[in-house]
Structure formats: structure tokens, C-alpha cells
C-alpha atoms as a PDB file:
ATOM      1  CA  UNK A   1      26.349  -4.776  62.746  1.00  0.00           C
ATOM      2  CA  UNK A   2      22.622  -3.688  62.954  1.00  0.00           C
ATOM      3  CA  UNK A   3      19.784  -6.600  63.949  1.00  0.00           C
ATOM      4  CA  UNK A   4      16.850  -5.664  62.764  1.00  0.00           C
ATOM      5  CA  UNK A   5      13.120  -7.662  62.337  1.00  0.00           C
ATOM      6  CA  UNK A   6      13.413  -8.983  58.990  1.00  0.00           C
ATOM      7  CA  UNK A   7      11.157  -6.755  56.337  1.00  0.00           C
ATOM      8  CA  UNK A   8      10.951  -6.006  52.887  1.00  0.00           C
ATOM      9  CA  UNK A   9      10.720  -2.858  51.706  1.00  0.00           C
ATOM     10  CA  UNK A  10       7.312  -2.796  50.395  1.00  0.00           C
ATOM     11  CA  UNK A  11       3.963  -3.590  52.593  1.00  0.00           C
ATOM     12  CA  UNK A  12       3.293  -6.476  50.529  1.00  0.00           C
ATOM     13  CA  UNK A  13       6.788  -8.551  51.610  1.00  0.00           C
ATOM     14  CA  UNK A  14       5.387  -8.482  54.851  1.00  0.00           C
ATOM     15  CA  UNK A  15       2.194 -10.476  54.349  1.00  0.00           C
ATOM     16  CA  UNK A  16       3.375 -13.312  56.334  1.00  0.00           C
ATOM     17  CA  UNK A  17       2.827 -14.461  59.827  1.00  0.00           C
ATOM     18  CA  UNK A  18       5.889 -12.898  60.759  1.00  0.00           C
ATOM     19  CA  UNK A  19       5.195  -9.774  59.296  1.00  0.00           C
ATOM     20  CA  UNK A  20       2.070  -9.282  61.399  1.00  0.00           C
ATOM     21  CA  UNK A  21       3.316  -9.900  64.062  1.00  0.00           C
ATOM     22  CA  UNK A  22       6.345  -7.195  63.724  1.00  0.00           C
ATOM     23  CA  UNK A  23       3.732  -4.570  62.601  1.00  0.00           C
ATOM     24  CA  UNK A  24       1.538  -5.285  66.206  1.00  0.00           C
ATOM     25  CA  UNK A  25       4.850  -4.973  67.758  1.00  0.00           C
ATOM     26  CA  UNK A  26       6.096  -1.970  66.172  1.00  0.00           C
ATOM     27  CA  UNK A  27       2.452  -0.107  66.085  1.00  0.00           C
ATOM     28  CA  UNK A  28       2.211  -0.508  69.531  1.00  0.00           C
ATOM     29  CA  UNK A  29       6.204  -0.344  71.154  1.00  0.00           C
ATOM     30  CA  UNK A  30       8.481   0.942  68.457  1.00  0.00           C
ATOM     31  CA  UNK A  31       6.921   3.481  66.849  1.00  0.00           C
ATOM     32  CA  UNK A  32       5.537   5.437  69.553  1.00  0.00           C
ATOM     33  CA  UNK A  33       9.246   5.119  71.420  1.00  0.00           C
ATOM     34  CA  UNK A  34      10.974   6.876  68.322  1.00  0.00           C
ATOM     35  CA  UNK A  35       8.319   9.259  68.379  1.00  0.00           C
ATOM     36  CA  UNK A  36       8.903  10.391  71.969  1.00  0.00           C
ATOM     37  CA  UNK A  37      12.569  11.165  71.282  1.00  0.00           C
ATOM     38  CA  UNK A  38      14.259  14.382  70.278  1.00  0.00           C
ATOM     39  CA  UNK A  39      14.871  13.120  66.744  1.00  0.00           C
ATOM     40  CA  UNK A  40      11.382  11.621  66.332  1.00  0.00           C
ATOM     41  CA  UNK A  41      12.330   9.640  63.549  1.00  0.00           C
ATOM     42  CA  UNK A  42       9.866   6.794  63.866  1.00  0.00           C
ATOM     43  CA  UNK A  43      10.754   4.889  60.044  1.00  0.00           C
ATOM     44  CA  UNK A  44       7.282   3.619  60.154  1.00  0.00           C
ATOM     45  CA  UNK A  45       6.000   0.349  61.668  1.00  0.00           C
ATOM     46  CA  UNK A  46       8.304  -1.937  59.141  1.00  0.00           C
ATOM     47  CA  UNK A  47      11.360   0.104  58.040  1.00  0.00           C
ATOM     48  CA  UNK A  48      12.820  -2.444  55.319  1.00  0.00           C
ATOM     49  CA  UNK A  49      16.403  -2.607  54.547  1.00  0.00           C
ATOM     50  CA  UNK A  50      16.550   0.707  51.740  1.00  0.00           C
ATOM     51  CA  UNK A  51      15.125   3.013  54.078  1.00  0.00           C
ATOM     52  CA  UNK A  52      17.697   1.184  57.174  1.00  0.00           C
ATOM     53  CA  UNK A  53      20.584   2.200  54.172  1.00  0.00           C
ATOM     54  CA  UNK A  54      18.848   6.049  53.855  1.00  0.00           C
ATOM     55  CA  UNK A  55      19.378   6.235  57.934  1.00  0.00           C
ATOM     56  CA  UNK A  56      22.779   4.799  57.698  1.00  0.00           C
ATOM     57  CA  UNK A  57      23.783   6.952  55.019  1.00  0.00           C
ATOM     58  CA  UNK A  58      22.684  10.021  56.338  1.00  0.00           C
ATOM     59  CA  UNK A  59      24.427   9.355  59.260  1.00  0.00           C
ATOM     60  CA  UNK A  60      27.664   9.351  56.728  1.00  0.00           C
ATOM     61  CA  UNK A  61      28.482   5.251  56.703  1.00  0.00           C
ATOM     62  CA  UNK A  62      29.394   4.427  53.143  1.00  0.00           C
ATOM     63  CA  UNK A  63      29.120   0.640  53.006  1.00  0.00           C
ATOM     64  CA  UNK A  64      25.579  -1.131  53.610  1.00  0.00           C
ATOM     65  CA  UNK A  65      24.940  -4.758  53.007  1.00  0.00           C
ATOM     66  CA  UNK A  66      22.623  -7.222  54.562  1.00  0.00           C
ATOM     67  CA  UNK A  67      25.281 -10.048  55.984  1.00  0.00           C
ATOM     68  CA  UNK A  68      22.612 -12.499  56.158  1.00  0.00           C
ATOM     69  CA  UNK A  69      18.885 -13.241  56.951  1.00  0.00           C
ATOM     70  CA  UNK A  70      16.592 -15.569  58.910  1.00  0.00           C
ATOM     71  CA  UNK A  71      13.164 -15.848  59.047  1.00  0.00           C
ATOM     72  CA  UNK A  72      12.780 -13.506  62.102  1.00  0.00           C
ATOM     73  CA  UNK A  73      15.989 -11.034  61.320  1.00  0.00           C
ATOM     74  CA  UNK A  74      17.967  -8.693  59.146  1.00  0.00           C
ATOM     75  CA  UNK A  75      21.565  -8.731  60.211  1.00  0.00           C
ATOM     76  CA  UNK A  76      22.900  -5.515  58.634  1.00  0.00           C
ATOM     77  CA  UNK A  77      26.340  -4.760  58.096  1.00  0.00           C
ATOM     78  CA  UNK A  78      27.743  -0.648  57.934  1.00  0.00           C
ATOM     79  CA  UNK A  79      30.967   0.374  57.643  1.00  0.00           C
ATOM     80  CA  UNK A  80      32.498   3.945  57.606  1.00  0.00           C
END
């Protein structure tokens, strides 16, 4: 299971009070933490649920689903 802040996968999904908040958050914590590690992935300041299933995949899980929303989170599921 994966929690992750609840965004769509385009910029406009996220024009919601919630959204800008997760993007101040991200710009300023979760971003620049991803960058300073080896990997340096850093998905961008709102990585929605196809690019979470591009990670996931790539790391070789073969089942992605989202198990069920609220208006704050993604819970993600990813199996083998």
C-alpha cells in the first residue's frame, strides 16, 4: 500500500484548495528531498497516480490500482 497526497495527473485536477496547498508543500519539502538523493528522482511537485504506476512499474510490480481516495489522499495498492 502506497499513501500518497491525492492528485490528478494533469495540473489542472489540482486547482483546488487542496491542490495548492500540496504544491507549497512539495515545492518547498518534497521536491528538493528527492533531489538530494542518489536517485534524484524528484516526480515533480504533484506526481499523479500514472506517473506513481510508471515508478511502480519500473521497479517491476505488475498490479497498480488506486484502493480508494479521500479528499486529502491516494491510497495506492501494488502487488508483485
Amino acid at each position: 500500500m502506497i499513501v500518497e497526497p491525492a492528485a490528478g495527473d494533469r495540473v489542472e485536477e489540482n486547482f483546488n484548495p487542496v491542490g495548492r496547498a500540496y504544491y507549497g508543500f512539495s515545492t518547498l519539502l518534497c521536491t528538493p528531498a528527492s533531489l538530494a538523493q542518489d536517485v534524484g528522482l524528484a516526480l515533480g511537485t504533484q506526481a499523479g497516480p500514472s506517473r506513481i504506476n510508471d515508478v511502480t512499474t519500473s521497479a517491476g510490480f505488475g498490479s497498480f490500482r488506486i484502493a480508494t481516495q479521500t479528499p486529502l489522499n491516494n491510497v495506492l495498492e501494488v502487488r508483485p
